[in-house]
N, C-alpha and C. Protein backbone atom coordinates (compact mmCIF):
# COMPACT_ATOMS: atom_id res chain seq x y z
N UNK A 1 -22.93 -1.81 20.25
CA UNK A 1 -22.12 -0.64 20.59
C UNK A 1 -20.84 -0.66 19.75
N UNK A 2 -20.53 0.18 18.85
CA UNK A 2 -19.53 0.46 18.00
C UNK A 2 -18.19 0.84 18.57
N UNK A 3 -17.32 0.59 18.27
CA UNK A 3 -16.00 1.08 19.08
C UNK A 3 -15.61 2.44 18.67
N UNK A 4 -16.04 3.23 17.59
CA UNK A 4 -15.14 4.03 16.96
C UNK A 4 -16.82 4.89 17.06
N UNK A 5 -16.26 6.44 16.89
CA UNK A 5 -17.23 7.07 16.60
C UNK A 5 -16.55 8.52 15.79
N UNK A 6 -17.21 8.90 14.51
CA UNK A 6 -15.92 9.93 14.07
C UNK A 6 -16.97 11.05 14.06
N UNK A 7 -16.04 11.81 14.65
CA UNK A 7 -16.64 13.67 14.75
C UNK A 7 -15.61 14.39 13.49
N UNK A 8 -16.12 15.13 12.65
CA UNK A 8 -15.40 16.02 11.95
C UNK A 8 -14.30 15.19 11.56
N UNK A 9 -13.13 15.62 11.54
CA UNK A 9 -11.66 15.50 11.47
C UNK A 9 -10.77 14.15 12.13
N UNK A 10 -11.42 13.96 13.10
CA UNK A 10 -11.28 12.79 14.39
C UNK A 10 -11.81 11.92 14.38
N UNK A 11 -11.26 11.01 14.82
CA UNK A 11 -12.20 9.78 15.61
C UNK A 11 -12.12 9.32 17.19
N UNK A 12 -13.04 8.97 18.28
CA UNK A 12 -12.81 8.84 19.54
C UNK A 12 -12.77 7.27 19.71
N UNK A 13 -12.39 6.57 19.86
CA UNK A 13 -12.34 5.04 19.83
C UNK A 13 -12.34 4.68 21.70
N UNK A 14 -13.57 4.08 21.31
CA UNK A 14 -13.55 3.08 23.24
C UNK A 14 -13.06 1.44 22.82
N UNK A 15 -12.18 1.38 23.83
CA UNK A 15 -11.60 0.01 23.84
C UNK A 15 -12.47 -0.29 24.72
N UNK A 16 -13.52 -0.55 25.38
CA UNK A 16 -14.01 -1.30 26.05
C UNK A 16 -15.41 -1.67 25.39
N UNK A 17 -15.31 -1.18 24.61
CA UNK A 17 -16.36 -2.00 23.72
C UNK A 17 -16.18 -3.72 23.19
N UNK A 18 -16.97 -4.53 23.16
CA UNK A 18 -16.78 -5.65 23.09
C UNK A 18 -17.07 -5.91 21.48
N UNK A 19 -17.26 -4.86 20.33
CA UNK A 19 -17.69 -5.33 19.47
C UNK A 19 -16.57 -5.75 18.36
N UNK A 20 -15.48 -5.25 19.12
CA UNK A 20 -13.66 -5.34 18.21
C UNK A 20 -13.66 -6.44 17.88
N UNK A 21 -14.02 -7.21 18.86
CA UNK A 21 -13.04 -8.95 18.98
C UNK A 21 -13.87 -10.36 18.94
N UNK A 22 -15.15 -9.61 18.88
CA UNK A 22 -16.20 -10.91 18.14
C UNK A 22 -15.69 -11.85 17.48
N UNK A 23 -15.56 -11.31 16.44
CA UNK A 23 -15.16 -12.57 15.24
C UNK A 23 -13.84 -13.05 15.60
N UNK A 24 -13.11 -12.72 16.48
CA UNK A 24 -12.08 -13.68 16.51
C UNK A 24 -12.11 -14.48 17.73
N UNK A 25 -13.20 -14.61 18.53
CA UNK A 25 -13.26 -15.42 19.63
C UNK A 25 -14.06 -16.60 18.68
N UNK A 26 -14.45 -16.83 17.49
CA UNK A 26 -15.19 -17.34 16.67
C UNK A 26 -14.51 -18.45 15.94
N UNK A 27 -12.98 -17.74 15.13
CA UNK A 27 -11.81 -18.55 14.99
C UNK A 27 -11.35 -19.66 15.35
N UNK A 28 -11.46 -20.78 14.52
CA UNK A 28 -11.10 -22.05 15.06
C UNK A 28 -9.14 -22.43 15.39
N UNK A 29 -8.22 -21.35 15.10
CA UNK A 29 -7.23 -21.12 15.36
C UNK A 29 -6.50 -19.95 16.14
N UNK A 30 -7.12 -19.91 17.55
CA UNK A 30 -6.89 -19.00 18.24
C UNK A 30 -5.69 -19.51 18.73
N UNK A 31 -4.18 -20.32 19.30
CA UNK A 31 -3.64 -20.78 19.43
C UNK A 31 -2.37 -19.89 18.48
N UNK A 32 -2.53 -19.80 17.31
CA UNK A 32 -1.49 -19.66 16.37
C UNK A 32 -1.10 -17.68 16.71
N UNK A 33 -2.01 -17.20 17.34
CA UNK A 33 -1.57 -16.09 17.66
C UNK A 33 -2.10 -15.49 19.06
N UNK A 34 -1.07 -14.78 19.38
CA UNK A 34 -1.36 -14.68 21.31
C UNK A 34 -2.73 -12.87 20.77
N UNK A 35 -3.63 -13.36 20.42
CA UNK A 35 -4.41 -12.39 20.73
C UNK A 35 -4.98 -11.67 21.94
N UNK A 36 -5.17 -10.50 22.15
CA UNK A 36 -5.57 -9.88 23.61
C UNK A 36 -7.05 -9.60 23.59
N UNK A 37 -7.96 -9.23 24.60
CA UNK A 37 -9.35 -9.28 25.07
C UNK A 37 -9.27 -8.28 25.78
N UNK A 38 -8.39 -7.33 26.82
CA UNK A 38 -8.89 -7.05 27.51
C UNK A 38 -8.62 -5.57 26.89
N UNK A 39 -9.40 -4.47 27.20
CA UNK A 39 -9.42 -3.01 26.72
C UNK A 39 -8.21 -2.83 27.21
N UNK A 40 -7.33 -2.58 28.33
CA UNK A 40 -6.12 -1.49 28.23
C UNK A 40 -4.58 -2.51 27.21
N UNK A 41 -4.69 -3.75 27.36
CA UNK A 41 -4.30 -4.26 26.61
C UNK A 41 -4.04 -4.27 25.06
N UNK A 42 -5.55 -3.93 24.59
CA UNK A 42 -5.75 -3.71 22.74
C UNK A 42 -5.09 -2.34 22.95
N UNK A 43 -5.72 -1.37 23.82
CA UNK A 43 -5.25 -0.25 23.54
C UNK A 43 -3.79 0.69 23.39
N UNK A 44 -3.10 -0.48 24.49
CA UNK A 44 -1.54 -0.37 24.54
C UNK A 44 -1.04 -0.50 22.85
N UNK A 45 -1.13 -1.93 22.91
CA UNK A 45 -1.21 -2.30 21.10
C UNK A 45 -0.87 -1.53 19.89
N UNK A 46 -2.27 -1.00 20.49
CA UNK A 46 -2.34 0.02 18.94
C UNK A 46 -1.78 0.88 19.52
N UNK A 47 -1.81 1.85 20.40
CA UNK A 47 -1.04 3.07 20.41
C UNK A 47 0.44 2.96 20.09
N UNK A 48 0.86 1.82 20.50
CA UNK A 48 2.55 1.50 20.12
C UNK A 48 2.89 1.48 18.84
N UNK A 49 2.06 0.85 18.14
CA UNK A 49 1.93 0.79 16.71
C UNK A 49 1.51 2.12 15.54
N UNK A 50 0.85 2.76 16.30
CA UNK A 50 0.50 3.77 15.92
C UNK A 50 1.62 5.01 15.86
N UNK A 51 2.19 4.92 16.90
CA UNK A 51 3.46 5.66 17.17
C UNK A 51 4.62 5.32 16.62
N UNK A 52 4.88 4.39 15.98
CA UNK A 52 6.17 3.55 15.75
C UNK A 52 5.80 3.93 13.90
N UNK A 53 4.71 3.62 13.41
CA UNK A 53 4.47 4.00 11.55
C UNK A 53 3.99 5.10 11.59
N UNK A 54 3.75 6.38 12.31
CA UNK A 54 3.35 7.64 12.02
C UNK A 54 3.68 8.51 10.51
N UNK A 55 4.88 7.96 10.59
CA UNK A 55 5.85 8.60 9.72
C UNK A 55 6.22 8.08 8.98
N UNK A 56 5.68 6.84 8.42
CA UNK A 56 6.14 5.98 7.83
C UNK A 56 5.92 6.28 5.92
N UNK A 57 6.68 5.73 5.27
CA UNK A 57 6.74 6.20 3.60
C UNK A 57 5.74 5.21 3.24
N UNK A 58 5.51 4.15 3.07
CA UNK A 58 4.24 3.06 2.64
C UNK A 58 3.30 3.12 3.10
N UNK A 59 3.66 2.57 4.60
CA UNK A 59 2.44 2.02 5.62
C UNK A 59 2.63 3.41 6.46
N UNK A 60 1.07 3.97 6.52
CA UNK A 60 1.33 5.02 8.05
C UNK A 60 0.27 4.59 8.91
N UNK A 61 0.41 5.47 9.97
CA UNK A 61 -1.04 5.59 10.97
C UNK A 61 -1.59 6.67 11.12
N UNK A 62 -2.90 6.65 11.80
CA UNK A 62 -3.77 8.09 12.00
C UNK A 62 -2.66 8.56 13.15
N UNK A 63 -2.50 10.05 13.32
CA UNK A 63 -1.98 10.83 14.08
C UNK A 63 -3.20 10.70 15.36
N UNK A 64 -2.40 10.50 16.60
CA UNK A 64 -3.06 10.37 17.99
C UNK A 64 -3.29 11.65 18.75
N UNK A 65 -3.91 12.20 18.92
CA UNK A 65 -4.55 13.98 19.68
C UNK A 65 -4.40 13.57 21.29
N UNK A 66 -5.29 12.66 21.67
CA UNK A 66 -5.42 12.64 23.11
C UNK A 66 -5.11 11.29 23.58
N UNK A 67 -4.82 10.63 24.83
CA UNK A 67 -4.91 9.36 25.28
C UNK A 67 -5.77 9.67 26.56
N UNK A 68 -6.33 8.65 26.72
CA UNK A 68 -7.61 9.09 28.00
C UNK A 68 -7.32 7.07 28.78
N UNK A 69 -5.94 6.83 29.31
CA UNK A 69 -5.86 5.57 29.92
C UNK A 69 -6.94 5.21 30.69
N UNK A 70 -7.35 6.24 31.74
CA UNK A 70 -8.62 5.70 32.89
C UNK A 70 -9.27 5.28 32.02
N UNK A 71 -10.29 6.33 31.00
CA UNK A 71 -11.80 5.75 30.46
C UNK A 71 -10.75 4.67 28.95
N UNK A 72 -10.17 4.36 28.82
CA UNK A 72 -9.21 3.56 27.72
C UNK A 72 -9.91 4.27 26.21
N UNK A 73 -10.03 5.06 26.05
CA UNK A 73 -9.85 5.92 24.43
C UNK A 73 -9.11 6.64 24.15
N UNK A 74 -9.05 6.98 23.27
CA UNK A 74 -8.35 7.81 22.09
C UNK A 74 -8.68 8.20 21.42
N UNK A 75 -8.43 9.55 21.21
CA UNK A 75 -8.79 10.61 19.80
C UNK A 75 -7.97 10.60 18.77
N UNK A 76 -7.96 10.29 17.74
CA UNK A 76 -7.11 10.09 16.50
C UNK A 76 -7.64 10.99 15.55
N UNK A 77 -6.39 10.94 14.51
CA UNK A 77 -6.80 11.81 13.12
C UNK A 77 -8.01 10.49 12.12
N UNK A 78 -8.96 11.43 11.85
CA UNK A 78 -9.66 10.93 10.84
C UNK A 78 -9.25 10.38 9.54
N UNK A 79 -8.64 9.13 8.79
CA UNK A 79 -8.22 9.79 7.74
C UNK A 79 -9.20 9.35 6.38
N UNK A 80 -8.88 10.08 5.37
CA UNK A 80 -9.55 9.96 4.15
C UNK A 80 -8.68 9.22 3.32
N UNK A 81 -9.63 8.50 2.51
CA UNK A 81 -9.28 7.64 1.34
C UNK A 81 -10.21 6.50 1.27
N UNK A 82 -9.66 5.57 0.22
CA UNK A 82 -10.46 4.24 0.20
C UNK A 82 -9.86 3.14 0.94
N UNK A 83 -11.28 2.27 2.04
CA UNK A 83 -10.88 1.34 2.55
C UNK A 83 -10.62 -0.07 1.95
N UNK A 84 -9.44 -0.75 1.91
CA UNK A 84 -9.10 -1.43 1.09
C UNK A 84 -10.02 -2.53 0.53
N UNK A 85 -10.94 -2.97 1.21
CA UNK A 85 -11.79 -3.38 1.48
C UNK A 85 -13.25 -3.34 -0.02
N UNK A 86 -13.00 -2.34 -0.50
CA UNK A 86 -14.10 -2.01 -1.41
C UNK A 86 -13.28 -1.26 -2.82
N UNK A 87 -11.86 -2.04 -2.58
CA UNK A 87 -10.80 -1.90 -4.00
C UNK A 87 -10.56 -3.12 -4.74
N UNK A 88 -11.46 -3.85 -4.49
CA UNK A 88 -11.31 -5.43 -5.09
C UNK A 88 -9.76 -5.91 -5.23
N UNK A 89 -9.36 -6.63 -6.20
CA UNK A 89 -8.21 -7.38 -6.15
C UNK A 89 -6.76 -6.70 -5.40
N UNK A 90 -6.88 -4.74 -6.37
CA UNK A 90 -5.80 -3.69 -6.44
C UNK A 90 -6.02 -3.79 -5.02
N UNK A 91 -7.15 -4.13 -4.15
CA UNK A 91 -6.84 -3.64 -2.32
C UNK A 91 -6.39 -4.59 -1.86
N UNK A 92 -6.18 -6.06 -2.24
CA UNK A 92 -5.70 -7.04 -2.03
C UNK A 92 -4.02 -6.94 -2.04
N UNK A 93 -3.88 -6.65 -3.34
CA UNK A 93 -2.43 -6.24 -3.36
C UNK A 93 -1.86 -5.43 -2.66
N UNK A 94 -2.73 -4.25 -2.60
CA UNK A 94 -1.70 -3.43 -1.53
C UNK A 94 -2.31 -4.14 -0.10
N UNK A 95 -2.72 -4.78 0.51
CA UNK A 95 -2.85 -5.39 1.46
C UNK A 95 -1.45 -6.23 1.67
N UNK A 96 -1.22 -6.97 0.89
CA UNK A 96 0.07 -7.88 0.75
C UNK A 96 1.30 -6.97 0.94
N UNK A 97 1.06 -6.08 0.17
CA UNK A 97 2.35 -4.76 0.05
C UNK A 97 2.88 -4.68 1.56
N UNK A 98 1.43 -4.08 1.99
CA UNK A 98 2.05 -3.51 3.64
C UNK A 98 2.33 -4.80 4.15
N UNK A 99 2.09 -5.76 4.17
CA UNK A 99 2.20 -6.81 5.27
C UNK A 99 2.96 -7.41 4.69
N UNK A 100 4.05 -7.32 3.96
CA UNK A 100 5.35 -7.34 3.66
C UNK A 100 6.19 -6.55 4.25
N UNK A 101 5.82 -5.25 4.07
CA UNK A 101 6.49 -3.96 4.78
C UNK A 101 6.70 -3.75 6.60
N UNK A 102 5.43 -4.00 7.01
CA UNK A 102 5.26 -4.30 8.27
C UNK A 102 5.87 -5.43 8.79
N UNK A 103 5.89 -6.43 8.31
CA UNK A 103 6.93 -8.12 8.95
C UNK A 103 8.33 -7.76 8.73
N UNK A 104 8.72 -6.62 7.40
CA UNK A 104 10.30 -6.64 7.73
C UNK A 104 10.59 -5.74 8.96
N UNK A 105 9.83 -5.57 9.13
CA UNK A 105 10.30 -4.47 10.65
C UNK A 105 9.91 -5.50 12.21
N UNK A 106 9.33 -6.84 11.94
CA UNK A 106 9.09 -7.64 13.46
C UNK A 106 7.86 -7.66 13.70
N UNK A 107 6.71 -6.57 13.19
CA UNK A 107 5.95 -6.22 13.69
C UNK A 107 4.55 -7.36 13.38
N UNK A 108 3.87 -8.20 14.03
CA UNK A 108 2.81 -8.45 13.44
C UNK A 108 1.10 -8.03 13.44
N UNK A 109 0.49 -8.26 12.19
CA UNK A 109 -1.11 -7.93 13.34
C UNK A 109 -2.12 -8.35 14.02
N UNK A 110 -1.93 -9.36 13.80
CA UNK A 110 -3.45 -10.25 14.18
C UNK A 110 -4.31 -9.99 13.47
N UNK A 111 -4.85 -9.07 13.50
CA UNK A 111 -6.45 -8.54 12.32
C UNK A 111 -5.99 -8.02 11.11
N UNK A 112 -6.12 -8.53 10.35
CA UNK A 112 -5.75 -7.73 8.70
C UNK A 112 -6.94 -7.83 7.46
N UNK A 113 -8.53 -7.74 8.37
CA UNK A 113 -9.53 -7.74 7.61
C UNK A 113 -8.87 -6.10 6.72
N UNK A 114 -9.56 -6.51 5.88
CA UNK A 114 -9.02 -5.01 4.51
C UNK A 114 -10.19 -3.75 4.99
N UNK A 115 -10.82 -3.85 5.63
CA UNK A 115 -11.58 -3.05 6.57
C UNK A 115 -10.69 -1.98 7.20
N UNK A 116 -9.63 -2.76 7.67
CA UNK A 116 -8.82 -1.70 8.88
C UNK A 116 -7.93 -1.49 7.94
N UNK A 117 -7.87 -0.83 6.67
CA UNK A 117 -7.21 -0.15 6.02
C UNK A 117 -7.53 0.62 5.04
N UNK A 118 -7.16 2.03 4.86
CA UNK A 118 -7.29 3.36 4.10
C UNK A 118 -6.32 3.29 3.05
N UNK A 119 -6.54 3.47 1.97
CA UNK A 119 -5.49 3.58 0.98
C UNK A 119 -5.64 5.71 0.50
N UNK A 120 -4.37 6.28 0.70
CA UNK A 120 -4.56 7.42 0.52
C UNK A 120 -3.83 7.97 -1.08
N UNK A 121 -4.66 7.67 -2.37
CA UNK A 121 -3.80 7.25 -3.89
C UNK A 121 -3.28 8.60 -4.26
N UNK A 122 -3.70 9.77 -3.60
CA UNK A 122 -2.40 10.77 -3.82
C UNK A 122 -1.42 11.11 -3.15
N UNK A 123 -0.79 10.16 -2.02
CA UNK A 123 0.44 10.35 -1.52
C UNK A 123 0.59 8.49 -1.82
N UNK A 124 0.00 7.66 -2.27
CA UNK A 124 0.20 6.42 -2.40
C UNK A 124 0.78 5.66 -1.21
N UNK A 125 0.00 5.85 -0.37
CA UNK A 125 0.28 5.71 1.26
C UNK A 125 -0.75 4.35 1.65
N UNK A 126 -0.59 3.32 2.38
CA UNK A 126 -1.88 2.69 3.16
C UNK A 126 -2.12 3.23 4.35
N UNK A 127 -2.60 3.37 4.77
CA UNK A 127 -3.26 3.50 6.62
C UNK A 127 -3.57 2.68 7.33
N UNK A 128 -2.77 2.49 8.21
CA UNK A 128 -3.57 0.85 9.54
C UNK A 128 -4.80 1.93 10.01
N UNK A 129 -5.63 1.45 10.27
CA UNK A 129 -6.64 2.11 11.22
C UNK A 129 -7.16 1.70 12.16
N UNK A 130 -6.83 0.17 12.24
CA UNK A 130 -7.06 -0.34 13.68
C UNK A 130 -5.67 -1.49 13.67
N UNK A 131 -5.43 -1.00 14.87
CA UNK A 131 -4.04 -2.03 14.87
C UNK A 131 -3.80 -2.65 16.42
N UNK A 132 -5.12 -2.73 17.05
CA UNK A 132 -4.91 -3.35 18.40
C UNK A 132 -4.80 -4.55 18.81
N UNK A 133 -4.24 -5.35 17.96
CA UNK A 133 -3.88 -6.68 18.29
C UNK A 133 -2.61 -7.14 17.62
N UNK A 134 -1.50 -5.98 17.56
CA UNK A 134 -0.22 -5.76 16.79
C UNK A 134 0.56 -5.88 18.04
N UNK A 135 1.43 -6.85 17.30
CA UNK A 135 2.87 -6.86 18.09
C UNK A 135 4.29 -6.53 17.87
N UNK A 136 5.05 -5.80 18.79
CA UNK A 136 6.48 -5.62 18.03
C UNK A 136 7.26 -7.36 18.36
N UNK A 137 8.18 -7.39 17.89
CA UNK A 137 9.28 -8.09 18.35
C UNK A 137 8.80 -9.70 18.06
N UNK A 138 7.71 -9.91 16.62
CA UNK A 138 6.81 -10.85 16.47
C UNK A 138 7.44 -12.26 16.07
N UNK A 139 6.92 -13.15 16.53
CA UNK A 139 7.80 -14.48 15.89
C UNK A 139 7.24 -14.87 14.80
N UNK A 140 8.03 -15.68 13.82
CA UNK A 140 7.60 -15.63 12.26
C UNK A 140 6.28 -16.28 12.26
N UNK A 141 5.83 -16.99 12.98
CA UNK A 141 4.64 -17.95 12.87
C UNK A 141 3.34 -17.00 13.28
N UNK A 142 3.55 -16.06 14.01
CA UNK A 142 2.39 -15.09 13.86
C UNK A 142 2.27 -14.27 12.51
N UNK A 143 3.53 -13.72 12.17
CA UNK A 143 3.28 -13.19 10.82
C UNK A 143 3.13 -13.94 10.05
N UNK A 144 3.31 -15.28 9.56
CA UNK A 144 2.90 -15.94 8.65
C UNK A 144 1.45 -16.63 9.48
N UNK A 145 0.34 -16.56 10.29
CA UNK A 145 -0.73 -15.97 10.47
C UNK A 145 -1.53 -15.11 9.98
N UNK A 146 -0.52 -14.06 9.71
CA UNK A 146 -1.18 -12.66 9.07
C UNK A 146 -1.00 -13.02 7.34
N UNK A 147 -0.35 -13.90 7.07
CA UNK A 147 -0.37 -14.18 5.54
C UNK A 147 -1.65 -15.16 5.57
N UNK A 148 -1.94 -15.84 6.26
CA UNK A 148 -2.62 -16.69 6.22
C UNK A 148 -4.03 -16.22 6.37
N UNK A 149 -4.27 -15.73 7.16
CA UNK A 149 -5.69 -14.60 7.59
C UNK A 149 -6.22 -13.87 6.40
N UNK A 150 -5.09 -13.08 6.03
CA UNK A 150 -5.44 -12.64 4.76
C UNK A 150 -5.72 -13.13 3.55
N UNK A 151 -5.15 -14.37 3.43
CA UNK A 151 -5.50 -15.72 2.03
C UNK A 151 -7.17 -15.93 2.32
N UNK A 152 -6.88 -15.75 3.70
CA UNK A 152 -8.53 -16.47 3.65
C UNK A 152 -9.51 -15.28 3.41
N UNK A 153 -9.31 -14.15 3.86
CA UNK A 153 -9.84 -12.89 3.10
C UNK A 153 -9.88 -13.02 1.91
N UNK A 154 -8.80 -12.89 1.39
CA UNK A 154 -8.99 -12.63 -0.39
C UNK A 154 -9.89 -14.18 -0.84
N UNK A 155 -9.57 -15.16 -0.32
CA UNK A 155 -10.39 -16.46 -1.33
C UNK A 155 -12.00 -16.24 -0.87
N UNK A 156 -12.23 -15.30 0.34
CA UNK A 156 -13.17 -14.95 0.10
C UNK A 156 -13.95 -14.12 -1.35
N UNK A 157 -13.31 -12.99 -1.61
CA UNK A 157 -13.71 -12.34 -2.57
C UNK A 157 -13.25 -13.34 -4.20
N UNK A 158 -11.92 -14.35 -3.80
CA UNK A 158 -11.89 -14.41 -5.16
C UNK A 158 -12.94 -15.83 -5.29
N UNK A 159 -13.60 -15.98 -4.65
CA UNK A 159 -14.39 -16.85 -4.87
C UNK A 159 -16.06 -16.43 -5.77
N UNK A 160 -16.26 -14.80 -4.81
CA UNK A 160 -17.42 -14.41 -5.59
C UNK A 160 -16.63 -14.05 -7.01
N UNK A 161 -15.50 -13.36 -7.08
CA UNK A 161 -15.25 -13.19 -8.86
C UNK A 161 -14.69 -14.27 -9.23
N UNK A 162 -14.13 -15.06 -8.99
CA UNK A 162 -13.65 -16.63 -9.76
C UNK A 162 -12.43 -16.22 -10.37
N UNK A 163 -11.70 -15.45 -9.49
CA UNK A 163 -10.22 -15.08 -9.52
C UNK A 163 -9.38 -16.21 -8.72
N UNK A 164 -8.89 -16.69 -9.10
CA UNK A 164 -7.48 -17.15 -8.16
C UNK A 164 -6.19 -16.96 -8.35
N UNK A 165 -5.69 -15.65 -8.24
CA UNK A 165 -4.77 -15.19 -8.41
C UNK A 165 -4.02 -14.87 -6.89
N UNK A 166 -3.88 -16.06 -6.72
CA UNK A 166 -3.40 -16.22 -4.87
C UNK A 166 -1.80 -16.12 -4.95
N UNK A 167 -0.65 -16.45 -5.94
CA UNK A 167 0.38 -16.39 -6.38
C UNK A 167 0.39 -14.94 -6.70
N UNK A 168 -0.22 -14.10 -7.30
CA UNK A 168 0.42 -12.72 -7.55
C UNK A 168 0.28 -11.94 -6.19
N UNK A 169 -0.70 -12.43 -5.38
CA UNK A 169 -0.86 -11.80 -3.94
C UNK A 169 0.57 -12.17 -2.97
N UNK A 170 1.11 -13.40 -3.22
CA UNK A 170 2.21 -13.64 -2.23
C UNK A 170 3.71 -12.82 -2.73
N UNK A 171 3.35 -12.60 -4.03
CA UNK A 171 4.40 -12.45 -4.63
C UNK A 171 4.77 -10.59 -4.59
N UNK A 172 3.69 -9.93 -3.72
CA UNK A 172 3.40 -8.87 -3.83
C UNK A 172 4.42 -8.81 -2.48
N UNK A 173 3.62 -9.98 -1.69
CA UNK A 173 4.21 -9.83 -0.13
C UNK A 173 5.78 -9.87 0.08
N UNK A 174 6.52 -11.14 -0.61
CA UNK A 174 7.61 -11.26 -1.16
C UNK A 174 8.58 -10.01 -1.49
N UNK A 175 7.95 -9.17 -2.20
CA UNK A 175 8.94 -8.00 -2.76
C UNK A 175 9.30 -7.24 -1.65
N UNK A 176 8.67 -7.39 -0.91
CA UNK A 176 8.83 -6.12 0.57
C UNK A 176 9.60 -6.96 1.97
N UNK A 177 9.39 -8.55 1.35
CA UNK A 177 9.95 -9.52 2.78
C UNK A 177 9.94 -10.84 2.97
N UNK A 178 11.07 -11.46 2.03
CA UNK A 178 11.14 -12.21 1.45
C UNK A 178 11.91 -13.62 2.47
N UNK A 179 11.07 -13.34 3.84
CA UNK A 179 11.63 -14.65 4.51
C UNK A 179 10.91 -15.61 3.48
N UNK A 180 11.68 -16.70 3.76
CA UNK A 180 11.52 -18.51 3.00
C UNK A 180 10.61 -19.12 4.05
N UNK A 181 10.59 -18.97 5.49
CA UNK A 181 10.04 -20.00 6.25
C UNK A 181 7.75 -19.15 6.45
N UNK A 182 8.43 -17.98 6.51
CA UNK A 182 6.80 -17.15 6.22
C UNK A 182 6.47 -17.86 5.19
N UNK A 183 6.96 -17.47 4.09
CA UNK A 183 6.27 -18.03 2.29
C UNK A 183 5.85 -19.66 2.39
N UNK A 184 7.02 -20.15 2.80
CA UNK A 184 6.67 -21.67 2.95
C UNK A 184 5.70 -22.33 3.55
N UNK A 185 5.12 -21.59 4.67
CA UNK A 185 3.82 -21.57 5.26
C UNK A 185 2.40 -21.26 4.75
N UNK A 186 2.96 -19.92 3.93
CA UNK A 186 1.89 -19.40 3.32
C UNK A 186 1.39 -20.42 1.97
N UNK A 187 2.54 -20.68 1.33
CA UNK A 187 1.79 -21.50 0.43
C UNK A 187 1.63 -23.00 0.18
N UNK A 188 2.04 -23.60 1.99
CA UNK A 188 2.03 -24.59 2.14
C UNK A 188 -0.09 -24.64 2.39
N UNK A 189 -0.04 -23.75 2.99
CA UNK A 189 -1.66 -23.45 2.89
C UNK A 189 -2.14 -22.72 1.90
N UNK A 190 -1.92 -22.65 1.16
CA UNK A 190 -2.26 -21.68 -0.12
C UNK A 190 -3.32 -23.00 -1.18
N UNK A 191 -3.16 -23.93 -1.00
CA UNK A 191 -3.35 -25.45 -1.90
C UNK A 191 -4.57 -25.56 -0.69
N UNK A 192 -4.69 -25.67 0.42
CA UNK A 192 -5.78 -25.94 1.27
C UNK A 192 -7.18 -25.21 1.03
N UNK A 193 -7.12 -23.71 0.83
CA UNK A 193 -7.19 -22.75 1.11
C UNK A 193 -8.01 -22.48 -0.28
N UNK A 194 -7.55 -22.69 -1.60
CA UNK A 194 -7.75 -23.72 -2.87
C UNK A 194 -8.64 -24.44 -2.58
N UNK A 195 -9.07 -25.80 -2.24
CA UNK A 195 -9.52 -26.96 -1.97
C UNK A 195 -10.85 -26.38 -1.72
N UNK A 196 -10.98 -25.73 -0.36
CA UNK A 196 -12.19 -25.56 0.22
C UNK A 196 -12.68 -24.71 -0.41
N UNK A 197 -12.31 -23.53 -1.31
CA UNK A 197 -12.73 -22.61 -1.96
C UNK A 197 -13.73 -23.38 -2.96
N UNK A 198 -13.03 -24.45 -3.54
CA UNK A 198 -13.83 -24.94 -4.76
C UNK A 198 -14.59 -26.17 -4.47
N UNK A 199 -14.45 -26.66 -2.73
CA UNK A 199 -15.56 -27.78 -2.37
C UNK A 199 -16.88 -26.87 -2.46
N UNK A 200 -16.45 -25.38 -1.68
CA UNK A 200 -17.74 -24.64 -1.48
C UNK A 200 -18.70 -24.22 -2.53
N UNK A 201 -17.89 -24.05 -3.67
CA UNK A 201 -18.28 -24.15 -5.25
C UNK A 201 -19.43 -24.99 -5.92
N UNK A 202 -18.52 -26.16 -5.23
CA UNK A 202 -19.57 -27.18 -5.73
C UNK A 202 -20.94 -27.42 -5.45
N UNK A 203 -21.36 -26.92 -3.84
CA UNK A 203 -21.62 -26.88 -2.69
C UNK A 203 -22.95 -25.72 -3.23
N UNK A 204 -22.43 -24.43 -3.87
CA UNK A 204 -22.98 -23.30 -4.34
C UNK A 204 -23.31 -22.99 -5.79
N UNK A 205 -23.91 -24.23 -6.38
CA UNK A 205 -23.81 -23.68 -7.90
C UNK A 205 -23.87 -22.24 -8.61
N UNK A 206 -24.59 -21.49 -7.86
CA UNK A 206 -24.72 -19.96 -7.80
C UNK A 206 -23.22 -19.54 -8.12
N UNK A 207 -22.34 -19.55 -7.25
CA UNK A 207 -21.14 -19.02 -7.24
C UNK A 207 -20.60 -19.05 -8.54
């Protein structure tokens, strides 16, 4: 059962679908961020979040139509563009972009698969599109989580192209939010992160 279902223009999203939060009950570092499970919970989340970057010049969100608290959905704006997800390295970067942009404001996400993001290249805008495990008022060790989550995203892909350009990705993040104790984290695991990329290598002569 899918969480999202898009009609026309819209999308209707059920938070009580269980298929959101799979992969992170999977996570061998559930500890490092207070993630939520329960539907009115995710849904609070994102709607806060959603409401707070509407308007935002970098990072925005889909515009919200309806809230339906009893059955826990929401009707949102549909939006168009490319999901960052299938922009190779350039979606990486602007991945880093926003989540630079987003930590100078407190905010963190928990999920920052490049999935839950729209890049819209004629207003040069990103889009959160799912943001239900976002927090305001975040302590640095969750957002440097979200640097970290995402390293492990990208060494995913830069492993199938044999990119490691993991330094121009932080350095992206940097320009927009340039705490020392985030970075120091990030590329205190950045060398780990490295390691296993190229045990798996070995592991995969294919690769």
């Amino acid at each position: 059962m899918y969480q999202s279902k898009i009609f026309g223009n819209y999308v209707i999203k059920d938070y009580r679908s269980p298929w959101a939060f799979k992969w992170i009950i999977s996570l061998p570092f559930l500890v490092v961020y207070p993630y939520s499970y329960t539907p009115t919970s995710r849904m609070c989340r994102e709607i806060a979040f959603f409401r707070y970057w509407k308007n935002g010049k970098k990072v925005r969100t889909p515009e919200i139509f309806e809230v339906n608290y009893k059955e826990r959905k929401i009707k949102r704006e549909y939006v168009l563009g490319e999901k960052l997800s299938v922009m190779g390295f350039e979606g990486f970067k602007k991945l880093f972009m926003m989540l630079g942009i987003i930590h100078s404001q407190r905010w963190a996400l928990g999920d920052t698969k490049p999935e839950n993001f729209v890049y819209d290249p004629k207003n040069d805008i990103v889009y959160v599109i799912d943001a239900e495990q976002s927090i305001k008022n975040a302590r640095e060790d969750w957002m440097a989580w979200d640097v970290i989550l995402s390293l492990i995203f990208a060494g995913v892909y830069c492993l199938i192209q044999k990119n490691y350009e993991f330094e121009e990705l932080l350095d992206q993040y940097l320009r927009f939010n340039d705490s020392s104790y985030i970075a120091t984290i990030a590329y205190s695991n950045l060398h780990k992160i490295k390691s296993q990329i190229n045990l798996f290598r070995l592991k995969s002569p294919r690769l």
